[in-house]
PDB file of N, CA and C in Angstrom:
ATOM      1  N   UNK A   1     -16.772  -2.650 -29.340  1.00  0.00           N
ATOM      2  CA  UNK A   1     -15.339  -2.602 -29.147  1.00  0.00           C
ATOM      3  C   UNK A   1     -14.939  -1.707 -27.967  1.00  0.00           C
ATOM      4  N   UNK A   2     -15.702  -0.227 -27.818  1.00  0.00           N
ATOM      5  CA  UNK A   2     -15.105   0.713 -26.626  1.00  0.00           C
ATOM      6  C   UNK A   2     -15.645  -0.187 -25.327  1.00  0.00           C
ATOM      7  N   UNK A   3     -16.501  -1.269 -25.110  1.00  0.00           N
ATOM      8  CA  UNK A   3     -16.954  -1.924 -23.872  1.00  0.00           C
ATOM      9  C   UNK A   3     -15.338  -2.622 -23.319  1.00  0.00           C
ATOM     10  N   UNK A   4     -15.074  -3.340 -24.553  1.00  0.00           N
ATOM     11  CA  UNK A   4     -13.972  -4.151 -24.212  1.00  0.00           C
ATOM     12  C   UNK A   4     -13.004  -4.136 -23.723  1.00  0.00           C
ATOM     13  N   UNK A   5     -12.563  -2.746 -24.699  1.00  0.00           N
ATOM     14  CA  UNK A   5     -11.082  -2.122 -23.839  1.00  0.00           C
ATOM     15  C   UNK A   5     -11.982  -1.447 -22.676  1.00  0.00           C
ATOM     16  N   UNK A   6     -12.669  -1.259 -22.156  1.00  0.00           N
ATOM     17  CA  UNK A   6     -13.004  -0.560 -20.726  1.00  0.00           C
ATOM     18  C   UNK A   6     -12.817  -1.388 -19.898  1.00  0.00           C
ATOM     19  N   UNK A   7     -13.468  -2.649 -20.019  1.00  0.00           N
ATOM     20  CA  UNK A   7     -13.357  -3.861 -19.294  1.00  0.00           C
ATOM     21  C   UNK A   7     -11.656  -4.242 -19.166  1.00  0.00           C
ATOM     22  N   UNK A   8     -11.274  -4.234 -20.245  1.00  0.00           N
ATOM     23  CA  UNK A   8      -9.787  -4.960 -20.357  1.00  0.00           C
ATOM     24  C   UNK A   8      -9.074  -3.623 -19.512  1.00  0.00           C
ATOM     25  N   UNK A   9      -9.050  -2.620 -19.528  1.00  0.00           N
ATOM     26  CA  UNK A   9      -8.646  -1.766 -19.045  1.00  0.00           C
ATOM     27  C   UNK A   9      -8.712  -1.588 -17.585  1.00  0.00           C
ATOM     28  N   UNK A  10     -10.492  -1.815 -17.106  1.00  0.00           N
ATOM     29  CA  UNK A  10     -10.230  -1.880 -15.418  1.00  0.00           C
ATOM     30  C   UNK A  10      -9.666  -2.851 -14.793  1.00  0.00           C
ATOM     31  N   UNK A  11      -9.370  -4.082 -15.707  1.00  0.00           N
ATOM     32  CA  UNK A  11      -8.978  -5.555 -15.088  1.00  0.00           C
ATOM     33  C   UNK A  11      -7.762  -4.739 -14.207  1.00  0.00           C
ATOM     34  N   UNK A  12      -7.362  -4.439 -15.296  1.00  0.00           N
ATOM     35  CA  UNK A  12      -5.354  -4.118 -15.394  1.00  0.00           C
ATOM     36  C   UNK A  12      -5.263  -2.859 -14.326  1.00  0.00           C
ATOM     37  N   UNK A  13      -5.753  -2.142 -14.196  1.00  0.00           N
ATOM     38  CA  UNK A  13      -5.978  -1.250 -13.115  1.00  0.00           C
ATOM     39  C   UNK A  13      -6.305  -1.667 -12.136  1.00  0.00           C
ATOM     40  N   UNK A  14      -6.790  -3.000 -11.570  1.00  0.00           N
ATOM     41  CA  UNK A  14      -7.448  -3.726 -10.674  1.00  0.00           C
ATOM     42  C   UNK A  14      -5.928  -4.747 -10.285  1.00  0.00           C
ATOM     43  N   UNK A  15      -5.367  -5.213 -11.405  1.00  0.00           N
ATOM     44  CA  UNK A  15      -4.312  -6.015 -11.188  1.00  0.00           C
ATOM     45  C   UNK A  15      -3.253  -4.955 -10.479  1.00  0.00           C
ATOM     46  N   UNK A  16      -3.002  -3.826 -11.202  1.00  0.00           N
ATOM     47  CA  UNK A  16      -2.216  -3.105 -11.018  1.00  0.00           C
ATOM     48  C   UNK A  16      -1.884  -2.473  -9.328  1.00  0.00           C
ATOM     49  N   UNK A  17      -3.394  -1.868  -9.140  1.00  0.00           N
ATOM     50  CA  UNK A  17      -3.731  -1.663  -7.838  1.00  0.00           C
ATOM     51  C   UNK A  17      -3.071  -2.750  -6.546  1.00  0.00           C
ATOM     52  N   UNK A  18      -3.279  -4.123  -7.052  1.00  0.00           N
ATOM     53  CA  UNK A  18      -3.320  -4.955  -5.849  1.00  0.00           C
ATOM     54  C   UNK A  18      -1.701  -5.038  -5.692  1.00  0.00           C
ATOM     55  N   UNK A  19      -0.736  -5.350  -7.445  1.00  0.00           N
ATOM     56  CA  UNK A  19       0.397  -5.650  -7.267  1.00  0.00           C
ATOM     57  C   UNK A  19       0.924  -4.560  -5.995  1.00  0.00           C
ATOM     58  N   UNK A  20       0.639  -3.244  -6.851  1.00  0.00           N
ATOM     59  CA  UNK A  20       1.311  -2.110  -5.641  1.00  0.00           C
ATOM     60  C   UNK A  20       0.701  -2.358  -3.844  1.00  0.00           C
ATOM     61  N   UNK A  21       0.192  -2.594  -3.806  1.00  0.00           N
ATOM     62  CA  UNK A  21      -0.694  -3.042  -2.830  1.00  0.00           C
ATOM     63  C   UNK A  21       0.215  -4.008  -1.926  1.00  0.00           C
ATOM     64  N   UNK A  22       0.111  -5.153  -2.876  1.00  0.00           N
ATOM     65  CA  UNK A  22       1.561  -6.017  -2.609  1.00  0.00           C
ATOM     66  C   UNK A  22       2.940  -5.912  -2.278  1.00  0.00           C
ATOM     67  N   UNK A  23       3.385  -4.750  -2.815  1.00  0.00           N
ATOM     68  CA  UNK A  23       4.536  -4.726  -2.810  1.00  0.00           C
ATOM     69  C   UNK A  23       5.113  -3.603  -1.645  1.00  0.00           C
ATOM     70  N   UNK A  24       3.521  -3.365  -1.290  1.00  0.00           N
ATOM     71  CA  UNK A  24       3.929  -2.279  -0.013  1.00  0.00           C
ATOM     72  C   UNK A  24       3.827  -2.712   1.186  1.00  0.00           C
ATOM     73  N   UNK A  25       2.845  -3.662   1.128  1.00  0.00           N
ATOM     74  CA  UNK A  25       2.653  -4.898   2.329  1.00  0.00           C
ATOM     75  C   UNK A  25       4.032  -6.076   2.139  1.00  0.00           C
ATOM     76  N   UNK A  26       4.838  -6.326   1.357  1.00  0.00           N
ATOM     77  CA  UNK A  26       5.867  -7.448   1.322  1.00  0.00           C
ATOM     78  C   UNK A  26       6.869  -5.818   2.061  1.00  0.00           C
ATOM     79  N   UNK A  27       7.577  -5.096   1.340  1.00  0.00           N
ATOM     80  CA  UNK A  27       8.314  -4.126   1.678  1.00  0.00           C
ATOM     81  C   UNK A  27       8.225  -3.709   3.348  1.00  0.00           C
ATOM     82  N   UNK A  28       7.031  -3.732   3.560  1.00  0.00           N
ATOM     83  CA  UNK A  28       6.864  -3.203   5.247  1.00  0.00           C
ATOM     84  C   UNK A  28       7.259  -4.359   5.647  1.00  0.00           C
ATOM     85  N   UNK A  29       6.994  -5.722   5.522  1.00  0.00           N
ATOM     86  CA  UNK A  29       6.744  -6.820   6.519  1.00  0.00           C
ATOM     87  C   UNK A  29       8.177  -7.239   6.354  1.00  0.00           C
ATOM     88  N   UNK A  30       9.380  -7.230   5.102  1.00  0.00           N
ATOM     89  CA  UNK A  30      10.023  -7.995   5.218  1.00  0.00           C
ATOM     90  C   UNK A  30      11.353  -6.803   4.261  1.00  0.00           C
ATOM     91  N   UNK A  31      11.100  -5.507   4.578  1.00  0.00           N
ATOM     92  CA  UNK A  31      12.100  -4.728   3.830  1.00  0.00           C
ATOM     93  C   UNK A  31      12.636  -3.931   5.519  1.00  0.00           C
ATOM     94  N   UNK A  32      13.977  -3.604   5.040  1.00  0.00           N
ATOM     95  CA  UNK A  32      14.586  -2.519   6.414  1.00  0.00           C
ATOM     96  C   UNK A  32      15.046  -1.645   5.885  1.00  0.00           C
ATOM     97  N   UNK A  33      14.802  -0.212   7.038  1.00  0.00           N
ATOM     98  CA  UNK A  33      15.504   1.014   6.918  1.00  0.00           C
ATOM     99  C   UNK A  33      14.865   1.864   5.876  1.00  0.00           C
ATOM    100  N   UNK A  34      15.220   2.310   4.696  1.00  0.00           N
ATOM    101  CA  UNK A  34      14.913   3.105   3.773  1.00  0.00           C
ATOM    102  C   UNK A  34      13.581   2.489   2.913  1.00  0.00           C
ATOM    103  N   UNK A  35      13.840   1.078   2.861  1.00  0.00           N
ATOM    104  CA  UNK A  35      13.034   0.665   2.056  1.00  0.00           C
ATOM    105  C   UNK A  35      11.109   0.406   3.075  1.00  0.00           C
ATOM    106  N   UNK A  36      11.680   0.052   4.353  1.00  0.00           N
ATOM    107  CA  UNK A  36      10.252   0.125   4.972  1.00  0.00           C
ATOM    108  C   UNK A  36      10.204   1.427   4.919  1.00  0.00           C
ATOM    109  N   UNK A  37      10.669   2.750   5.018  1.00  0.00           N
ATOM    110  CA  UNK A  37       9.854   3.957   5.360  1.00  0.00           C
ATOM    111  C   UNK A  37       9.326   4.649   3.553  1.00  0.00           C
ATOM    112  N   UNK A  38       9.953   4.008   3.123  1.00  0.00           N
ATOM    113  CA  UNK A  38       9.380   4.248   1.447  1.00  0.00           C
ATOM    114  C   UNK A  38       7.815   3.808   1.025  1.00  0.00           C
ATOM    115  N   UNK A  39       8.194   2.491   2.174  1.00  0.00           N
ATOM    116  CA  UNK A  39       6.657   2.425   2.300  1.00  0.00           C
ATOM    117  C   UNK A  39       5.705   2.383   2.454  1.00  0.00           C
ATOM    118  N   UNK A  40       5.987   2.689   3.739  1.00  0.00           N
ATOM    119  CA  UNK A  40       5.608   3.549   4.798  1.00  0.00           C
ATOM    120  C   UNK A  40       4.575   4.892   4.468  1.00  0.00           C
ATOM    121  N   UNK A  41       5.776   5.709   3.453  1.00  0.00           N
ATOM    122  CA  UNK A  41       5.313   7.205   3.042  1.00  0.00           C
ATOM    123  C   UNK A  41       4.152   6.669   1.501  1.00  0.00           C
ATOM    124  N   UNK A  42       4.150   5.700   1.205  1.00  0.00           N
ATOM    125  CA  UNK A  42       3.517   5.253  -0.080  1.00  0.00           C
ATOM    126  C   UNK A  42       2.374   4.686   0.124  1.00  0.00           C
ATOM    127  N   UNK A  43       2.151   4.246   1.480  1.00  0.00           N
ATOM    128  CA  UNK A  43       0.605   3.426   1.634  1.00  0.00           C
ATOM    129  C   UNK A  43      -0.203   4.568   1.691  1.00  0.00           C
ATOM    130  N   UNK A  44      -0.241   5.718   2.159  1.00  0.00           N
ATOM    131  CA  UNK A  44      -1.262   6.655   2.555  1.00  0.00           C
ATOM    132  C   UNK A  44      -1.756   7.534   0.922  1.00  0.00           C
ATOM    133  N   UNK A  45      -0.097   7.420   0.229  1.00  0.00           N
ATOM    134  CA  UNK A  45      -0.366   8.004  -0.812  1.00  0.00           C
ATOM    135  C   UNK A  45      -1.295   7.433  -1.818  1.00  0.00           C
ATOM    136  N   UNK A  46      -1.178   5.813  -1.964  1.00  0.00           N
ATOM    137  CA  UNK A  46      -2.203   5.378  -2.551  1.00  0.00           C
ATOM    138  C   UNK A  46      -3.865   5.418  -2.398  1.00  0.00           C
ATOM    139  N   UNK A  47      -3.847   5.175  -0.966  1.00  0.00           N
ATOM    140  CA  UNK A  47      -5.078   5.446  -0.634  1.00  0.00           C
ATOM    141  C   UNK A  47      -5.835   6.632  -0.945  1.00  0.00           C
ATOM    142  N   UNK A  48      -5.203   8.126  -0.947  1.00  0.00           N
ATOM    143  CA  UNK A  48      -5.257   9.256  -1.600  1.00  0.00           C
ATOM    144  C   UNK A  48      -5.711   9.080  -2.717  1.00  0.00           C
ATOM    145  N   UNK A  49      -4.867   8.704  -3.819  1.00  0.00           N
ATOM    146  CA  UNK A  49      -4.800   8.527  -5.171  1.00  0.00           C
ATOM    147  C   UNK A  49      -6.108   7.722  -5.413  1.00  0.00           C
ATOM    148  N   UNK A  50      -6.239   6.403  -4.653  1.00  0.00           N
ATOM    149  CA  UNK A  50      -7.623   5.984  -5.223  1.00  0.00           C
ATOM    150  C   UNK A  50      -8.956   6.829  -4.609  1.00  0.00           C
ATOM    151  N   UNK A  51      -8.819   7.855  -3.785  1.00  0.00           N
ATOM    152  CA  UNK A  51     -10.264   8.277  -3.460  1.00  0.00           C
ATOM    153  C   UNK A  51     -11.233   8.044  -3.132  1.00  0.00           C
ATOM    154  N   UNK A  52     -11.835   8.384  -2.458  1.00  0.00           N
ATOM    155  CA  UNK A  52     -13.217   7.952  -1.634  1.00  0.00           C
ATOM    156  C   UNK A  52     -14.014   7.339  -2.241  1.00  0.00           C
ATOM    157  N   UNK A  53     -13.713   5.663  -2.062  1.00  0.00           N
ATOM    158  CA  UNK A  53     -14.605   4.660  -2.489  1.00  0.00           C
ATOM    159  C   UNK A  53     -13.898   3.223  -1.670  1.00  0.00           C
ATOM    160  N   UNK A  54     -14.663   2.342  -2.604  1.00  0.00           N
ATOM    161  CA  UNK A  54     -14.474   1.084  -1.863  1.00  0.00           C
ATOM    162  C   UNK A  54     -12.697   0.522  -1.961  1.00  0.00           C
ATOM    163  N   UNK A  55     -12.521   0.945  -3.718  1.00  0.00           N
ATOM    164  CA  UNK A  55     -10.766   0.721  -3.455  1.00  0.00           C
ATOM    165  C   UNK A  55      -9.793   0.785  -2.406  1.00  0.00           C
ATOM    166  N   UNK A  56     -10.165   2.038  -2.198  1.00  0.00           N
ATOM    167  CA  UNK A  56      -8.905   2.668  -1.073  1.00  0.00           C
ATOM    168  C   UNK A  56      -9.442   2.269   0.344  1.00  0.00           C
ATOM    169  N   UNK A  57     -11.072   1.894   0.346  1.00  0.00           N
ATOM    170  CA  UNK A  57     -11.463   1.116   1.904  1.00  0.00           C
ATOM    171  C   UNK A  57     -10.431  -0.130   2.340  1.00  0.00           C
ATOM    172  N   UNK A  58     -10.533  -0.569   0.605  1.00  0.00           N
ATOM    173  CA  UNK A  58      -9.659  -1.824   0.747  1.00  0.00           C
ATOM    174  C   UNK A  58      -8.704  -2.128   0.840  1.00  0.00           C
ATOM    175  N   UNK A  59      -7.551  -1.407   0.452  1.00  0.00           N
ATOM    176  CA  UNK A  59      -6.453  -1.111   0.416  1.00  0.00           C
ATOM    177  C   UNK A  59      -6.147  -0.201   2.025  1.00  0.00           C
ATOM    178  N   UNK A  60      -6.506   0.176   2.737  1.00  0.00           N
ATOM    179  CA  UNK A  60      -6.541   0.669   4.019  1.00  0.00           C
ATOM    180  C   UNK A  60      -6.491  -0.493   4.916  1.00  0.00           C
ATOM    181  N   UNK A  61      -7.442  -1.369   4.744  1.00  0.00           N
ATOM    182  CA  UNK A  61      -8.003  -2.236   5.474  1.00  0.00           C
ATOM    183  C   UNK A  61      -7.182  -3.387   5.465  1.00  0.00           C
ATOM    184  N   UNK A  62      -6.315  -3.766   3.961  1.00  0.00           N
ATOM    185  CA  UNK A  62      -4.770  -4.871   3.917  1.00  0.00           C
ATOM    186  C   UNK A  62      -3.617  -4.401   4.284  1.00  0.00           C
ATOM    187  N   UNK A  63      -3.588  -2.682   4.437  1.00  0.00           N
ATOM    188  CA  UNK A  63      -2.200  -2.423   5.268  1.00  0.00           C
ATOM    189  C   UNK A  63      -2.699  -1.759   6.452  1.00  0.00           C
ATOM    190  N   UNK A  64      -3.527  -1.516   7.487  1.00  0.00           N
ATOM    191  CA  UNK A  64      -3.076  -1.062   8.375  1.00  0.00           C
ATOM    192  C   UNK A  64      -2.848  -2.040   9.617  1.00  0.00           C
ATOM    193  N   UNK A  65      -3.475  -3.226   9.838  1.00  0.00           N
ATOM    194  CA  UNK A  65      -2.433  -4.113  10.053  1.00  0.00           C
ATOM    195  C   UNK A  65      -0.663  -4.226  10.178  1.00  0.00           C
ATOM    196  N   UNK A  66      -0.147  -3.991   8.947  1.00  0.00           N
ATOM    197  CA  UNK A  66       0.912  -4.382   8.920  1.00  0.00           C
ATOM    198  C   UNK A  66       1.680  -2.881   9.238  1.00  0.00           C
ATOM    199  N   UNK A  67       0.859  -1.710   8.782  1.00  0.00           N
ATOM    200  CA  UNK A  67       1.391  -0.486   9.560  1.00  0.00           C
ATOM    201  C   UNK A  67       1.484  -0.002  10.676  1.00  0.00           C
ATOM    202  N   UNK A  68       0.556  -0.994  11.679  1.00  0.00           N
ATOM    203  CA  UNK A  68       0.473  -1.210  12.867  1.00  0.00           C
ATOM    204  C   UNK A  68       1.992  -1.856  13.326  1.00  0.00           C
ATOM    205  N   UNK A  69       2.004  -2.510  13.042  1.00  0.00           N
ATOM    206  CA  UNK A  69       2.824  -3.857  13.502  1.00  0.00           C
ATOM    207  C   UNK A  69       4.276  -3.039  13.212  1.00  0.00           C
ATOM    208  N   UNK A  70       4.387  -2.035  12.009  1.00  0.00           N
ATOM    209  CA  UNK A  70       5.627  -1.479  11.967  1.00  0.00           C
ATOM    210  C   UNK A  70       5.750  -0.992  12.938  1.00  0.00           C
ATOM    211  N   UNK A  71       4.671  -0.001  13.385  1.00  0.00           N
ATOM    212  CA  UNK A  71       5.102   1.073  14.268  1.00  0.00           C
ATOM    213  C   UNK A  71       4.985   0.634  15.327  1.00  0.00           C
ATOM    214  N   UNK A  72       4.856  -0.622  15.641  1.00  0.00           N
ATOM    215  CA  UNK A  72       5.137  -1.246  17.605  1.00  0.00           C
ATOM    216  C   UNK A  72       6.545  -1.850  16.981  1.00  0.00           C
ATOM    217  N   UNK A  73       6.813  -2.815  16.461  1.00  0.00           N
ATOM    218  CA  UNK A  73       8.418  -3.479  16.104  1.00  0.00           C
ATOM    219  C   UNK A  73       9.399  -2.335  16.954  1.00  0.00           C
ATOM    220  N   UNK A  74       9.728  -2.764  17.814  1.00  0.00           N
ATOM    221  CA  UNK A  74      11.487  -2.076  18.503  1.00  0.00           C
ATOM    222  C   UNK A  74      12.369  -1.919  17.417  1.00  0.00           C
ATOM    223  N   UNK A  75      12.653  -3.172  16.358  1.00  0.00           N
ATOM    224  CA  UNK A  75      13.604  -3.596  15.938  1.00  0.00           C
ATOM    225  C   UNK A  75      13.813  -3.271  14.881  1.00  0.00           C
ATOM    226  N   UNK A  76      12.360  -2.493  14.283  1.00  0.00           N
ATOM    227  CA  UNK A  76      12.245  -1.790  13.093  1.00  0.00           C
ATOM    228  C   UNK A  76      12.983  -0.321  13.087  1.00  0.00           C
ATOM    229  N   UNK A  77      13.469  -0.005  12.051  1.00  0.00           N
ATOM    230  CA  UNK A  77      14.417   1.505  11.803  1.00  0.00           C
ATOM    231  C   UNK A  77      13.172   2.863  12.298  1.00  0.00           C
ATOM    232  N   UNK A  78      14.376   3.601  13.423  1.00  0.00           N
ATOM    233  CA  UNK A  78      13.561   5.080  13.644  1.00  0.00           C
ATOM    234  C   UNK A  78      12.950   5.570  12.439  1.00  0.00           C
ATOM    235  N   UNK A  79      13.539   5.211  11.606  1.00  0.00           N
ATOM    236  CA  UNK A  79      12.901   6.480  10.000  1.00  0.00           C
ATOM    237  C   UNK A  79      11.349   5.521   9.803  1.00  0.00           C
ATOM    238  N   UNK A  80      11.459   4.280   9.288  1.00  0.00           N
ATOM    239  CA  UNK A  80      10.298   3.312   9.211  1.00  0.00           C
ATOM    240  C   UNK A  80       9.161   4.013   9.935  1.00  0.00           C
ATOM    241  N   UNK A  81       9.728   3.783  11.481  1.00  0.00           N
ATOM    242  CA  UNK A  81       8.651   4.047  12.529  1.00  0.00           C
ATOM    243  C   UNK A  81       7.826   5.530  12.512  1.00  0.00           C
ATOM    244  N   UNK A  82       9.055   6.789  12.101  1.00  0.00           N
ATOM    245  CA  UNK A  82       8.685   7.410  11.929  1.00  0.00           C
ATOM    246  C   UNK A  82       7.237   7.948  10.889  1.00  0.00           C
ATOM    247  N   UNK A  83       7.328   7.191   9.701  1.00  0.00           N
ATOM    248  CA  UNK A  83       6.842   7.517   8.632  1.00  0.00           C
ATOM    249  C   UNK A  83       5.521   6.852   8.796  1.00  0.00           C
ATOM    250  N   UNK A  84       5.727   5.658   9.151  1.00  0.00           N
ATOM    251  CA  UNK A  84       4.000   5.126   9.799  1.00  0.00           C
ATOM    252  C   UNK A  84       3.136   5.881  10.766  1.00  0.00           C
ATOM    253  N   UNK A  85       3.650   6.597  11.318  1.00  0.00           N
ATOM    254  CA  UNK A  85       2.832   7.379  12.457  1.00  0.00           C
ATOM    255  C   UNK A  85       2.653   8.638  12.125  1.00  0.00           C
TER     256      UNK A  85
END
């Protein structure tokens, strides 16, 4: 029984991970002003939070791309730009 919920447990931590993941890559690519620099300040924090391993390789590796792309955009908000760099 303790195998199961471990298993059932990392799924959901695995799901969990990507949603946020998601929602910081949709927010940068297609949020303005307050809401890109929210997440902006939130991608680095995750990566933190998951710690030196393959997670946070991965999660580095699906937003900095798009944290790139914030911080060249003209058209994107000073605060945004700010918070990516």
């Amino acid at each position: 029984m303790p195998l199961l919920w471990v298993v059932k447990e990392l799924f959901c931590f695995v799901c969990r991970r990507m949603t946020i993941t998601d929602g910081i890559e949709r927010s940068l690519k297609k949020g303005r002003g307050s809401e890109q620099a929210a997440a902006a300040q939130l991608a680095p924090l995750l990566c933190v939070q998951l710690g030196a391993g393959d997670e946070a390789e991965e999660v580095c590796k699906l937003l900095a791309p798009v944290l790139s792309l914030v911080s060249h955009d003209t058209s994107a908000s000073y605060q945004a730009r700010a918070k990516v760099t």
